[in-house]
N, C-alpha and C. Protein backbone atom coordinates (compact mmCIF):
# COMPACT_ATOMS: atom_id res chain seq x y z
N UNK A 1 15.33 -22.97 0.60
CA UNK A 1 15.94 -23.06 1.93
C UNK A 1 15.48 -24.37 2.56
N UNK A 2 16.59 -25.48 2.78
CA UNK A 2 16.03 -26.60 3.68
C UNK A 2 16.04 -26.75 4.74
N UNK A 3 16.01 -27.56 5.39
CA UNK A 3 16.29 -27.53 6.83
C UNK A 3 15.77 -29.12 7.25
N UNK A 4 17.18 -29.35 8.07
CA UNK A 4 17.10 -30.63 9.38
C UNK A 4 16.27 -30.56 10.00
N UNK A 5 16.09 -32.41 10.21
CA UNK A 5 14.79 -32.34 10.93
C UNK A 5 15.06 -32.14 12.01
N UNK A 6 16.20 -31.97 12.73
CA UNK A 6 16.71 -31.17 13.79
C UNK A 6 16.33 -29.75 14.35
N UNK A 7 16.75 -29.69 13.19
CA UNK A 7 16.34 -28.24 13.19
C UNK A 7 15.21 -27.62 13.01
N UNK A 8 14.00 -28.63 12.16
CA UNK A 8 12.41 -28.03 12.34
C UNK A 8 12.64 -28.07 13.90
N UNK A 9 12.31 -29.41 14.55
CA UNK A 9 11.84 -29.47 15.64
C UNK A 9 12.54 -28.42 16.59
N UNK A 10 13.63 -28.28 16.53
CA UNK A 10 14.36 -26.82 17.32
C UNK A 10 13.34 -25.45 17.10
N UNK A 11 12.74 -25.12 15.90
CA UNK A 11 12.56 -24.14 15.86
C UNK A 11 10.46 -24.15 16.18
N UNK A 12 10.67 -25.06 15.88
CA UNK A 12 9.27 -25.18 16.42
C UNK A 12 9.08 -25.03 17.98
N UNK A 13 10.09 -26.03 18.83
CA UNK A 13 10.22 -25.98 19.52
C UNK A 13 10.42 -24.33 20.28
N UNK A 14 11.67 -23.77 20.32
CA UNK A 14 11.67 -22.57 20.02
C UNK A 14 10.10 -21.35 20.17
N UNK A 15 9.87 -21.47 19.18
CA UNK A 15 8.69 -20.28 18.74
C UNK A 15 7.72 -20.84 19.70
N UNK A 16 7.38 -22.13 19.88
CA UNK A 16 6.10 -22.25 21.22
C UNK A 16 6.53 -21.77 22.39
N UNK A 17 8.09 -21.78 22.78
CA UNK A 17 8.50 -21.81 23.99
C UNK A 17 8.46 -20.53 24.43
N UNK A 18 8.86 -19.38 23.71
CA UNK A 18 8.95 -18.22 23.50
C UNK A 18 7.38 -17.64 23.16
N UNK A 19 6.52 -18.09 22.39
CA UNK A 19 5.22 -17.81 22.72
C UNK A 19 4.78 -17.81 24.03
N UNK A 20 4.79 -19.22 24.59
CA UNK A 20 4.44 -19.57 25.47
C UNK A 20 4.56 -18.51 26.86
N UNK A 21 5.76 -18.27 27.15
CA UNK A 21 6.13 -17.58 27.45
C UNK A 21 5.93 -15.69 27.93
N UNK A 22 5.60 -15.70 26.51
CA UNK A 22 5.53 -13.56 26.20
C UNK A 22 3.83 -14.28 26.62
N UNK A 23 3.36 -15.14 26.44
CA UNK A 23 1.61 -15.41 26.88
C UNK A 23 1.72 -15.20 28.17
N UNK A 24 2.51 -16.44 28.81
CA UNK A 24 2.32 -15.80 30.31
C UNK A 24 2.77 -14.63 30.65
N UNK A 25 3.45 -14.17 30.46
CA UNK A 25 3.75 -12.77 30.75
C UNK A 25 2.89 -11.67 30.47
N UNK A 26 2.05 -11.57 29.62
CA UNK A 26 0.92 -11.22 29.04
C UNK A 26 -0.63 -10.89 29.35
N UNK A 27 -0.81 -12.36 30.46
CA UNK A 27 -1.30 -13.04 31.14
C UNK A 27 -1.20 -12.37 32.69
N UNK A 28 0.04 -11.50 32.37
CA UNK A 28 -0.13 -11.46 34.03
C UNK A 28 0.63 -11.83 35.26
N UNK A 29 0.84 -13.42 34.42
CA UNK A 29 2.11 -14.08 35.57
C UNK A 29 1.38 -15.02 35.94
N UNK A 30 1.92 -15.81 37.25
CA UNK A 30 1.43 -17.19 37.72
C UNK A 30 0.12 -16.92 38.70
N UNK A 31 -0.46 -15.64 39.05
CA UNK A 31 -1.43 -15.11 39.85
C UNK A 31 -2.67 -15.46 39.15
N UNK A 32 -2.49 -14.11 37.89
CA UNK A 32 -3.61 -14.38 37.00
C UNK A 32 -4.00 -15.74 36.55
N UNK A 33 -2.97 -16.52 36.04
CA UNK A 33 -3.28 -18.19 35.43
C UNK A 33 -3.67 -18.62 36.18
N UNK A 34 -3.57 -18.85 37.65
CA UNK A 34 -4.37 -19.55 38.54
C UNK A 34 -5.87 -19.42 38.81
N UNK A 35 -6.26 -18.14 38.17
CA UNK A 35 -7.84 -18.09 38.67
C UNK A 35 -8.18 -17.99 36.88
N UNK A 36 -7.43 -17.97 35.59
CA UNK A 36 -8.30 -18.02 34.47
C UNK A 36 -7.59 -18.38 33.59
N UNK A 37 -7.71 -19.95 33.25
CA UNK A 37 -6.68 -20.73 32.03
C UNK A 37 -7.79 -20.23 30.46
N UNK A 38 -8.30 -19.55 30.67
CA UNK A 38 -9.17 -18.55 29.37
C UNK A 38 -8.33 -17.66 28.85
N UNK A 39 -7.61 -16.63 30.17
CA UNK A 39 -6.67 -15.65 29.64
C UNK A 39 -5.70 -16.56 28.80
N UNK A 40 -5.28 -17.26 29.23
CA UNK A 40 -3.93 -17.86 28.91
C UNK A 40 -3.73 -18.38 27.02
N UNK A 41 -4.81 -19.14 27.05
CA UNK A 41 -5.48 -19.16 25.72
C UNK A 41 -4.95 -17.99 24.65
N UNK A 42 -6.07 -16.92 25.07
CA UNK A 42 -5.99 -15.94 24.12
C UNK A 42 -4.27 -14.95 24.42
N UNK A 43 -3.76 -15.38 25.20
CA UNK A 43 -2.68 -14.27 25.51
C UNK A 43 -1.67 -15.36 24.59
N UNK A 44 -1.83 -16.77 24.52
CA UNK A 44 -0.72 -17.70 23.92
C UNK A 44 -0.87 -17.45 21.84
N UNK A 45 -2.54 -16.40 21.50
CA UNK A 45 -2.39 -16.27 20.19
C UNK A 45 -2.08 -15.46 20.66
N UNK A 46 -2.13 -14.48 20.65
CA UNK A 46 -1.54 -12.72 20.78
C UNK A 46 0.23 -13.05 20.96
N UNK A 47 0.57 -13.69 21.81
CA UNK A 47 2.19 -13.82 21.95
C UNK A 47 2.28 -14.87 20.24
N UNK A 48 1.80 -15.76 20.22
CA UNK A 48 2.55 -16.55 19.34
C UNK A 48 2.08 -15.54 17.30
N UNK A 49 1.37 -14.42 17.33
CA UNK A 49 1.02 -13.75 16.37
C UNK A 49 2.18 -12.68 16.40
N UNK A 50 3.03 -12.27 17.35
CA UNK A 50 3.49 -11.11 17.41
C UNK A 50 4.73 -11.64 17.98
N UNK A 51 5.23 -12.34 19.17
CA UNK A 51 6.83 -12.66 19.65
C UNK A 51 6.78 -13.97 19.01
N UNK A 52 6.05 -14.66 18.83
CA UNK A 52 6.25 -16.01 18.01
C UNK A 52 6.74 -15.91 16.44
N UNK A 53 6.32 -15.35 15.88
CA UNK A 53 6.50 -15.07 14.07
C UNK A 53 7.38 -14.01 14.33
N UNK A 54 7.35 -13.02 14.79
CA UNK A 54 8.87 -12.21 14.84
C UNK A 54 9.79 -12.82 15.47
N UNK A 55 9.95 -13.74 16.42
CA UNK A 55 11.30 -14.40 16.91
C UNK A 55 11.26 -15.49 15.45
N UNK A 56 10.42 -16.24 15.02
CA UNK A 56 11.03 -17.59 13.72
C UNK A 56 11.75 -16.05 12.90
N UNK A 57 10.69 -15.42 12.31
CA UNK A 57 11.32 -14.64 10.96
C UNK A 57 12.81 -14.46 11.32
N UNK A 58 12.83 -14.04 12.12
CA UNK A 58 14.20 -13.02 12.68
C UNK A 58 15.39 -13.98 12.10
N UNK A 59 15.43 -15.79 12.80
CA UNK A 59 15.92 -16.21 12.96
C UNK A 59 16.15 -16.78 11.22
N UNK A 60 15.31 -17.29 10.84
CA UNK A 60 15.16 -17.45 9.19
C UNK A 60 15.59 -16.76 8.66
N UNK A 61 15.87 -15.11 8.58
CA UNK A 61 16.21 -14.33 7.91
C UNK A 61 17.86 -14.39 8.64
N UNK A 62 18.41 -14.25 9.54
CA UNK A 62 20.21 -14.80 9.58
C UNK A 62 20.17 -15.90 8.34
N UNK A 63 19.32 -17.10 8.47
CA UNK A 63 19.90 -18.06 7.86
C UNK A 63 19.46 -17.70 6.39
N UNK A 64 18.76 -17.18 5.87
CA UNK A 64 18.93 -17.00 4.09
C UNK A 64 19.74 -16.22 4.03
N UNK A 65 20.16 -15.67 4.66
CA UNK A 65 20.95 -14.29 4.41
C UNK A 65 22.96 -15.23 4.10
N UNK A 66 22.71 -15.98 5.47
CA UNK A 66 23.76 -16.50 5.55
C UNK A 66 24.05 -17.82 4.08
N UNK A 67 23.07 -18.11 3.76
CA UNK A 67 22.37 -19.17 2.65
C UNK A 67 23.11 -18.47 1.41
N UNK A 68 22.71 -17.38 1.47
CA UNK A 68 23.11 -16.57 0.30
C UNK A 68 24.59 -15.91 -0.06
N UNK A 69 25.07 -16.30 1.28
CA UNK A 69 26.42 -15.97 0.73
C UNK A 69 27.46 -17.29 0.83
N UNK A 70 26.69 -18.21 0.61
CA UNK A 70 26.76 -19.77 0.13
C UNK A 70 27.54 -20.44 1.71
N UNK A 71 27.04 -20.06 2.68
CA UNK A 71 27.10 -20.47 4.07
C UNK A 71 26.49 -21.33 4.67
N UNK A 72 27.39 -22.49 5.24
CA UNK A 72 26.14 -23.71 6.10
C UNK A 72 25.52 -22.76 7.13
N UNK A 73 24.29 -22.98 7.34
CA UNK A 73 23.91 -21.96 8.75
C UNK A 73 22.58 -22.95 9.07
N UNK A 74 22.87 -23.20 10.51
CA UNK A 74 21.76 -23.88 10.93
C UNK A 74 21.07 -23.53 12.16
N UNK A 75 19.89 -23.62 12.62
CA UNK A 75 19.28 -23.21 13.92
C UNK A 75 19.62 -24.35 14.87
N UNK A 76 20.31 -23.53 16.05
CA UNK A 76 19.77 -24.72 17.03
C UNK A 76 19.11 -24.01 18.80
N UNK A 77 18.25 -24.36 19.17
CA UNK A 77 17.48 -24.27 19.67
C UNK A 77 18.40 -24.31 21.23
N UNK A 78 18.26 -23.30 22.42
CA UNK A 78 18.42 -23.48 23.66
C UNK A 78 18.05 -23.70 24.41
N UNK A 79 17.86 -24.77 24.71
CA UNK A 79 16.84 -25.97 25.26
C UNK A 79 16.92 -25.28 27.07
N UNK A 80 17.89 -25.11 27.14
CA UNK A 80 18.11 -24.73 28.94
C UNK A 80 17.64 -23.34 28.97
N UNK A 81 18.09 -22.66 28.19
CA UNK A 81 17.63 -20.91 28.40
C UNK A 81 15.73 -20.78 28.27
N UNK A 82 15.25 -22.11 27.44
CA UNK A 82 13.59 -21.88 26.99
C UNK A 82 12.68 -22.24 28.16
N UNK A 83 13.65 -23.54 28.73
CA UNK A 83 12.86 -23.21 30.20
C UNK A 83 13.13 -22.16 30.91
N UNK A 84 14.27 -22.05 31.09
CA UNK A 84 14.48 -20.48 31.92
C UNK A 84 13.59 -19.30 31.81
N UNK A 85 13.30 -19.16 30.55
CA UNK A 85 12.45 -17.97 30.01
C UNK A 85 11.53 -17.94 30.39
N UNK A 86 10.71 -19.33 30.45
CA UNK A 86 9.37 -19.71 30.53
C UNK A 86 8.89 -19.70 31.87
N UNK A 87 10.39 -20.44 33.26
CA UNK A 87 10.06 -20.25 34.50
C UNK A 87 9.71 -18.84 34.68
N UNK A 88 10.84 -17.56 33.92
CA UNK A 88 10.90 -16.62 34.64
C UNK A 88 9.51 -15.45 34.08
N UNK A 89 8.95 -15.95 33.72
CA UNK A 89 7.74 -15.22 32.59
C UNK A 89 5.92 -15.57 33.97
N UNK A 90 6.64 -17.00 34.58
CA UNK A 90 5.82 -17.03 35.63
C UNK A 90 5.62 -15.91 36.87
N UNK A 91 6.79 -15.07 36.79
CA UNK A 91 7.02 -14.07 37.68
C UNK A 91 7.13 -12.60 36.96
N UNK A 92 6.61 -13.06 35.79
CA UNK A 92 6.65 -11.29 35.76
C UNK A 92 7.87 -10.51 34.72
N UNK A 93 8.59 -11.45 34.47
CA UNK A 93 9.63 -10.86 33.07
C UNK A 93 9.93 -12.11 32.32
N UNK A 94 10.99 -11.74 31.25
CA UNK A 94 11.83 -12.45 30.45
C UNK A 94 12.82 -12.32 30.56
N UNK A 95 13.71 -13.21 30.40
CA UNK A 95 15.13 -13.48 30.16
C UNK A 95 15.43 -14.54 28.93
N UNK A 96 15.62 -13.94 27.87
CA UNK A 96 15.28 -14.60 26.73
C UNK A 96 16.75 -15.12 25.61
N UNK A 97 17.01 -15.91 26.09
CA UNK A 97 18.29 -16.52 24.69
C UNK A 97 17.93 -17.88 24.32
N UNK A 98 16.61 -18.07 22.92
CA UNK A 98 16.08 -19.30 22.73
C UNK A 98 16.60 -20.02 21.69
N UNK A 99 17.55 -19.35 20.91
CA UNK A 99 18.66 -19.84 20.38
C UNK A 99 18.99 -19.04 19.56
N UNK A 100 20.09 -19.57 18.20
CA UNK A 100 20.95 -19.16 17.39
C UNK A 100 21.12 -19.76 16.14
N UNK A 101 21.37 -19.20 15.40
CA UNK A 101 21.65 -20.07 13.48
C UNK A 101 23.13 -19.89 13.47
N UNK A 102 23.41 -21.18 13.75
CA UNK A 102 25.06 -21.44 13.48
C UNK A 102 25.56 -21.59 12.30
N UNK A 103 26.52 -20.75 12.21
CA UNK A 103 26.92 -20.70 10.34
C UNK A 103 28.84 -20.85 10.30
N UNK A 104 28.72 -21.64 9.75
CA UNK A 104 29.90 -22.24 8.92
C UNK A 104 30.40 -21.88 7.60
N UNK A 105 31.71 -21.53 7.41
CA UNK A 105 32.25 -21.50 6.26
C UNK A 105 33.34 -20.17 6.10
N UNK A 106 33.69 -19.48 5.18
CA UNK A 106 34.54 -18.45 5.27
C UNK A 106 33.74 -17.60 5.68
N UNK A 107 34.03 -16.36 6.24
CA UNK A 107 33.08 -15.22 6.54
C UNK A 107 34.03 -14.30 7.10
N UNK A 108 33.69 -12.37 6.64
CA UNK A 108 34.45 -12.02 7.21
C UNK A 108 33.45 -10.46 7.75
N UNK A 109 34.18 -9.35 8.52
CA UNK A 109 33.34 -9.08 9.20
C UNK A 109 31.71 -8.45 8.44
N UNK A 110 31.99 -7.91 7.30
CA UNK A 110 30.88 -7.34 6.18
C UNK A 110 29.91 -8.32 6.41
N UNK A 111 30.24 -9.63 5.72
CA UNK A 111 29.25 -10.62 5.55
C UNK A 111 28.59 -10.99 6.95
N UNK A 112 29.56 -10.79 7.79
CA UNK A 112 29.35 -11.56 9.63
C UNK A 112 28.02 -9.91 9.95
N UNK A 113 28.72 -8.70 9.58
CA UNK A 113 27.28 -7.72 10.01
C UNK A 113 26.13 -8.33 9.21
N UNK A 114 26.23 -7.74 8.11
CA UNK A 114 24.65 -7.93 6.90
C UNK A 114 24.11 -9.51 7.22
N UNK A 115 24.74 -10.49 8.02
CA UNK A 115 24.02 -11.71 8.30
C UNK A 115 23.25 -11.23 9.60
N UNK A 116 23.88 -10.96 10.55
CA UNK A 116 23.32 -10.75 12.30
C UNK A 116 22.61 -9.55 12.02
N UNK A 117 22.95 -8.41 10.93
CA UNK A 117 21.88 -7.45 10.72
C UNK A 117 20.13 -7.57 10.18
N UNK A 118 20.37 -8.62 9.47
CA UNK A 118 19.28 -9.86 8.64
C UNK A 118 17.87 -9.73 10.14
N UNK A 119 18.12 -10.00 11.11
CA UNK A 119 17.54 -10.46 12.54
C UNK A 119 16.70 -9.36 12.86
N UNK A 120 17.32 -7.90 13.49
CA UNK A 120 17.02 -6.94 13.77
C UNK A 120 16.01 -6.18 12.56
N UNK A 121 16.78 -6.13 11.63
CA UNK A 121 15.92 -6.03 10.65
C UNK A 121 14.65 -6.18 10.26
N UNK A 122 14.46 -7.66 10.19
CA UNK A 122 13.04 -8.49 9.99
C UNK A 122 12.45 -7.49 11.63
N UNK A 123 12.74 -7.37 12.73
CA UNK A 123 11.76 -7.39 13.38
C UNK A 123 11.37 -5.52 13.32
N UNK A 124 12.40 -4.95 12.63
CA UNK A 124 11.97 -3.62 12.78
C UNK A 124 10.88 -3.18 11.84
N UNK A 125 10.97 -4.19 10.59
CA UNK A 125 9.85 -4.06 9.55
C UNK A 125 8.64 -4.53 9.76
N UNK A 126 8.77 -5.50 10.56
CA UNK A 126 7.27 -6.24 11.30
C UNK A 126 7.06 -5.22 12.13
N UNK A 127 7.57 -4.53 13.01
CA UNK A 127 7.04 -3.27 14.00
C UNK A 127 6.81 -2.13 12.94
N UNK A 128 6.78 -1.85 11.78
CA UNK A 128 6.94 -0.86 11.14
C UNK A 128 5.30 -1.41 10.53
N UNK A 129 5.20 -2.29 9.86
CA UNK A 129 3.87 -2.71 9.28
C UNK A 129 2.93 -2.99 10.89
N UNK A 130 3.00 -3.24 12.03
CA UNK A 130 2.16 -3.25 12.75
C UNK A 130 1.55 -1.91 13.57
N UNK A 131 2.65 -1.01 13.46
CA UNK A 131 2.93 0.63 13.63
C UNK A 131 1.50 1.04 12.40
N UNK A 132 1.86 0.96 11.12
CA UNK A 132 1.02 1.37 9.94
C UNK A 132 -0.19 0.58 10.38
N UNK A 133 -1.30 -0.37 10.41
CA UNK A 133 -1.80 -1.16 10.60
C UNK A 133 -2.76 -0.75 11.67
N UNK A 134 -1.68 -0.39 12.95
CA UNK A 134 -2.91 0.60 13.89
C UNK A 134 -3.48 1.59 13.70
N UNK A 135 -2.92 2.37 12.59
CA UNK A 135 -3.74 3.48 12.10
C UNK A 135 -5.21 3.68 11.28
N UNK A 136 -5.10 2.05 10.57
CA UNK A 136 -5.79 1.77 9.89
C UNK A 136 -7.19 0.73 10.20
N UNK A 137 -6.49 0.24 11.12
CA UNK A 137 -7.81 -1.04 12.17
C UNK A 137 -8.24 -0.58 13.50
N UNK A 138 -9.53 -0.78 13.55
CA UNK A 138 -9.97 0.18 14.30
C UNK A 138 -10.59 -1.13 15.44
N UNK A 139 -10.20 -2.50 14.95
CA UNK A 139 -11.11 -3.24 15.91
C UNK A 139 -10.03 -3.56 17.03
N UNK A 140 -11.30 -3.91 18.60
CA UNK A 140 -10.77 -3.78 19.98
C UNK A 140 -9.65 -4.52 19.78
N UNK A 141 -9.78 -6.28 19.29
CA UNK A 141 -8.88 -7.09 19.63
C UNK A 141 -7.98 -7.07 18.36
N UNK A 142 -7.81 -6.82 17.47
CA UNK A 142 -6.84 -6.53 16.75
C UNK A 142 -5.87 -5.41 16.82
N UNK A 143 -6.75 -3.83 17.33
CA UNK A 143 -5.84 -2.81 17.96
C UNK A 143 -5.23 -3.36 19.15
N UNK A 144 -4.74 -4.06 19.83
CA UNK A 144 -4.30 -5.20 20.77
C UNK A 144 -3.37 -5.69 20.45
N UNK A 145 -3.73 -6.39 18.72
CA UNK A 145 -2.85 -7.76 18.47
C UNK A 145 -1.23 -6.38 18.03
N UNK A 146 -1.70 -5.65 17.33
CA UNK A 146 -1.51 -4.28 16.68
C UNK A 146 0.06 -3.56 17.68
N UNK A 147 -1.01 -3.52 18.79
CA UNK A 147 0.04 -2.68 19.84
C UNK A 147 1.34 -3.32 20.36
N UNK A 148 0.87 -4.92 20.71
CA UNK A 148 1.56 -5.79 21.04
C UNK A 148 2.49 -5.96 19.76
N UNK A 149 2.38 -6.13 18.67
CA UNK A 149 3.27 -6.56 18.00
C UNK A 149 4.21 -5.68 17.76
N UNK A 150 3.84 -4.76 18.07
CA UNK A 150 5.20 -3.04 17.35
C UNK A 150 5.76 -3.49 18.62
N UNK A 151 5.05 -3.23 20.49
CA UNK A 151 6.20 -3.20 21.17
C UNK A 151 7.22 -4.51 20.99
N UNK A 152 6.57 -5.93 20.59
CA UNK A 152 7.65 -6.73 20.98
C UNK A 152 8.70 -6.55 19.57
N UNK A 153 8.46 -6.62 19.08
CA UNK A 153 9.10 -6.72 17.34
C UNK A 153 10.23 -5.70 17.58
N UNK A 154 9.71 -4.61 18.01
CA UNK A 154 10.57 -3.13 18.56
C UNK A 154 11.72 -3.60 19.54
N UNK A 155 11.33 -4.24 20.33
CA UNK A 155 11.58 -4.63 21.92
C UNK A 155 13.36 -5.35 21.09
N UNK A 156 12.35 -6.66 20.28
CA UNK A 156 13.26 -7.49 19.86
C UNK A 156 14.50 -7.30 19.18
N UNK A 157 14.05 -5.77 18.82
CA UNK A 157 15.14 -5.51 17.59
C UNK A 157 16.11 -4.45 18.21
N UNK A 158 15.71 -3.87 19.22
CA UNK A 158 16.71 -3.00 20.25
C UNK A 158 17.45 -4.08 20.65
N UNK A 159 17.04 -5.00 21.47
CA UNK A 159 17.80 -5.93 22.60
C UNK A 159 18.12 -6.23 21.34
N UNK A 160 18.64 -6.98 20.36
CA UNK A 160 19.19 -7.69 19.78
C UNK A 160 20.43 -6.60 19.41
N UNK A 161 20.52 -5.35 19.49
CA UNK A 161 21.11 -4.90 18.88
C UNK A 161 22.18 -3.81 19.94
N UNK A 162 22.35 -4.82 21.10
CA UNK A 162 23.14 -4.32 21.85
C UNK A 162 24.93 -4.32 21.37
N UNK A 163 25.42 -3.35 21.34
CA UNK A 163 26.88 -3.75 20.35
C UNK A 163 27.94 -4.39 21.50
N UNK A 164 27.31 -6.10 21.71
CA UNK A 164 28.19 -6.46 22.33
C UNK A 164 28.29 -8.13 21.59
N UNK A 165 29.37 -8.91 20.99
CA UNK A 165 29.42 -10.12 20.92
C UNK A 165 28.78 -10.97 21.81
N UNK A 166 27.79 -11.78 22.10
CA UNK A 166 27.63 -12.35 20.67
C UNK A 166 25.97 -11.78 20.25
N UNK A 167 25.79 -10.67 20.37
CA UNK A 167 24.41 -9.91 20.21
C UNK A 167 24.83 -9.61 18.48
N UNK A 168 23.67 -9.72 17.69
CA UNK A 168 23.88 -9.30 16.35
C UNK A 168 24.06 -7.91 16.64
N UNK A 169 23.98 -6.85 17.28
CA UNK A 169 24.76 -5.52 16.98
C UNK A 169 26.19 -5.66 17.27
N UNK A 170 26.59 -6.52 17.95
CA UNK A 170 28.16 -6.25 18.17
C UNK A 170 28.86 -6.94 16.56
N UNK A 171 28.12 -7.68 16.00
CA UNK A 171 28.69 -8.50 14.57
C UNK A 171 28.14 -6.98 13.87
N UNK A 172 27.01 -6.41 14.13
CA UNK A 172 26.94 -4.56 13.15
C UNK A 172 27.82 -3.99 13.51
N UNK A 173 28.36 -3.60 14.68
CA UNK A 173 29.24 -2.76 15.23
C UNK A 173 30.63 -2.80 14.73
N UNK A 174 30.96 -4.05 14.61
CA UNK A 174 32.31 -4.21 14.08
C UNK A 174 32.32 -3.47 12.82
N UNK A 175 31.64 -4.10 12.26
CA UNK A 175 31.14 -3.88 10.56
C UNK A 175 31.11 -2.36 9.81
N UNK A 176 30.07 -2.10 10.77
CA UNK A 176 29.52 -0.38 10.07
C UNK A 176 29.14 0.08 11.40
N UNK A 177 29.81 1.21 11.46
CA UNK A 177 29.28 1.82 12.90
C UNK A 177 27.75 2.64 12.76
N UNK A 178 28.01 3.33 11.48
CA UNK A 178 26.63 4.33 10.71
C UNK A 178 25.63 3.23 10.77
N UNK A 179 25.29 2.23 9.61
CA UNK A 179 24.98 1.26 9.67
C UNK A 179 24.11 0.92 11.05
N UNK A 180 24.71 0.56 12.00
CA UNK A 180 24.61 0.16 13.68
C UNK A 180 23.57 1.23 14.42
N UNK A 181 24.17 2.42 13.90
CA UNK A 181 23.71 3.81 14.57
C UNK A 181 22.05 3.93 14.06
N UNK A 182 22.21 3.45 12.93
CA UNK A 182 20.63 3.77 12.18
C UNK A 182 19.83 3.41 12.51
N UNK A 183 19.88 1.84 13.08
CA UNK A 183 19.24 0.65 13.27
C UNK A 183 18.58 0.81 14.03
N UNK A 184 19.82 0.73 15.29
CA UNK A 184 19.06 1.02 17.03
C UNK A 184 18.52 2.08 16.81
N UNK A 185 18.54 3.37 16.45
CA UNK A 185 17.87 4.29 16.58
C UNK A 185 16.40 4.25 16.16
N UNK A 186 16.67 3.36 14.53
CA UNK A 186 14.91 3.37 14.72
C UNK A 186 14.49 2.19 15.59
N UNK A 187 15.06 1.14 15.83
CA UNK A 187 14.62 0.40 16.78
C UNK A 187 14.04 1.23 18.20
N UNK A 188 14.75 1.92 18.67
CA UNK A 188 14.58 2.13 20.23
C UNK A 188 13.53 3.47 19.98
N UNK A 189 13.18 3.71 18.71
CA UNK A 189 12.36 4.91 18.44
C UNK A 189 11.28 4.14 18.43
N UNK A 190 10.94 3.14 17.52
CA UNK A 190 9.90 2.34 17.53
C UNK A 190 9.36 2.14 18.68
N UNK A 191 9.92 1.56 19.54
CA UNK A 191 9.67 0.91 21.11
C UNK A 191 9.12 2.04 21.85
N UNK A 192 10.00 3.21 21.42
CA UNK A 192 9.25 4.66 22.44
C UNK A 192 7.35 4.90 21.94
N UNK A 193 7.94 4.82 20.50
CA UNK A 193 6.37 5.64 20.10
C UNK A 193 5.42 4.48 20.59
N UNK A 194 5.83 2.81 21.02
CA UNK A 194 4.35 2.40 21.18
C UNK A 194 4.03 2.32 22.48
N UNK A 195 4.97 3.34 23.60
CA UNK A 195 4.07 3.15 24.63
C UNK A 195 2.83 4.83 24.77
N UNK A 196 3.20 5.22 23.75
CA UNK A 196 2.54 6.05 23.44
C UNK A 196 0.90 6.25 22.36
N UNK A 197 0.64 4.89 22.61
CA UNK A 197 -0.27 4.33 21.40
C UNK A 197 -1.23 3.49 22.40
């Protein structure tokens, strides 16, 4: 799998911004950062271990997927929405569209689900191994890294899988409704059991 140097820097770009981001939020908001750039630190590994590597994978996995069914597909990065995210993470949420893998070539709706399904996917298996993982690690700051990663990975793979264009569930929805049904369900199951953890 190659990739433009466009497109590193997009996705690099990208995954800090979106780290950056789930950190401050993490963090607390613009209250907490003002009296301790310490939190911020450790909340920017914890976000970039858990919404950082589950937002790249997610996005990597559209594009092999799309790769594989001999498709140009490229990332490009939303440069206006990453500040947005980042302002609005100063206050206390997200609003998150940090980009997309644009793919070119024939495609029809089968291939258009199992590509946008590729996304949701990756993050339900990363919440599934971080789910297993808490059972098994018993230390403070890793049961942490642990909890955090099921809810966002979880988080990521519900919202992504709203069945509306241009959300990868509405490219499932078309596709396979069963399929669609399975997904969100363990997605939004995932997300339940970890506020219960």
């Amino acid at each position: 799998m190659s990739f433009t140097k466009k497109e590193k820097i997009d996705l690099l770009f990208a995954g800090f911004m979106i780290s950056l981001a789930f950190a401050i939020l993490l963090s607390g908001g613009i209250e907490k950062l003002l009296k301790s750039n310490s939190v911020l630190i450790v909340a920017f590994l914890l976000a970039f271990l858990t919404a950082g590597i589950g937002f790249l994978l997610h996005e990597l996995m559209h594009k092999f997927v799309a790769l594989r069914y001999g498709l140009k597909a490229e990332f490009h990065a939303f440069y206006g929405m990453l500040w947005v995210a980042l302002l609005f993470s100063l206050f206390g949420f997200i609003i998150a569209a940090p980009g997309a893998v644009m793919i070119h070539g024939k495609i029809n709706n089968e291939k258009n689900g199992k590509i946008a399904l590729a996304g949701p996917l990756t993050n339900i298996f990363l919440a599934l191994i971080f789910l297993i993982l808490i059972f098994i690690i018993k230390n403070e700051f890793l049961s942490l890294l642990l909890k955090t990663g099921l809810t966002i990975n979880s988080l990521l793979a519900a919202f992504n899988m709203i069945p509306t264009i241009p959300f990868d569930g509405g490219k499932v929805f078309v596709w396979n409704k069963k399929v669609y049904t399975i997904a969100t369900i363990i997605a939004i199951s995932l997300f339940i059991i970890s506020f219960f953890l």
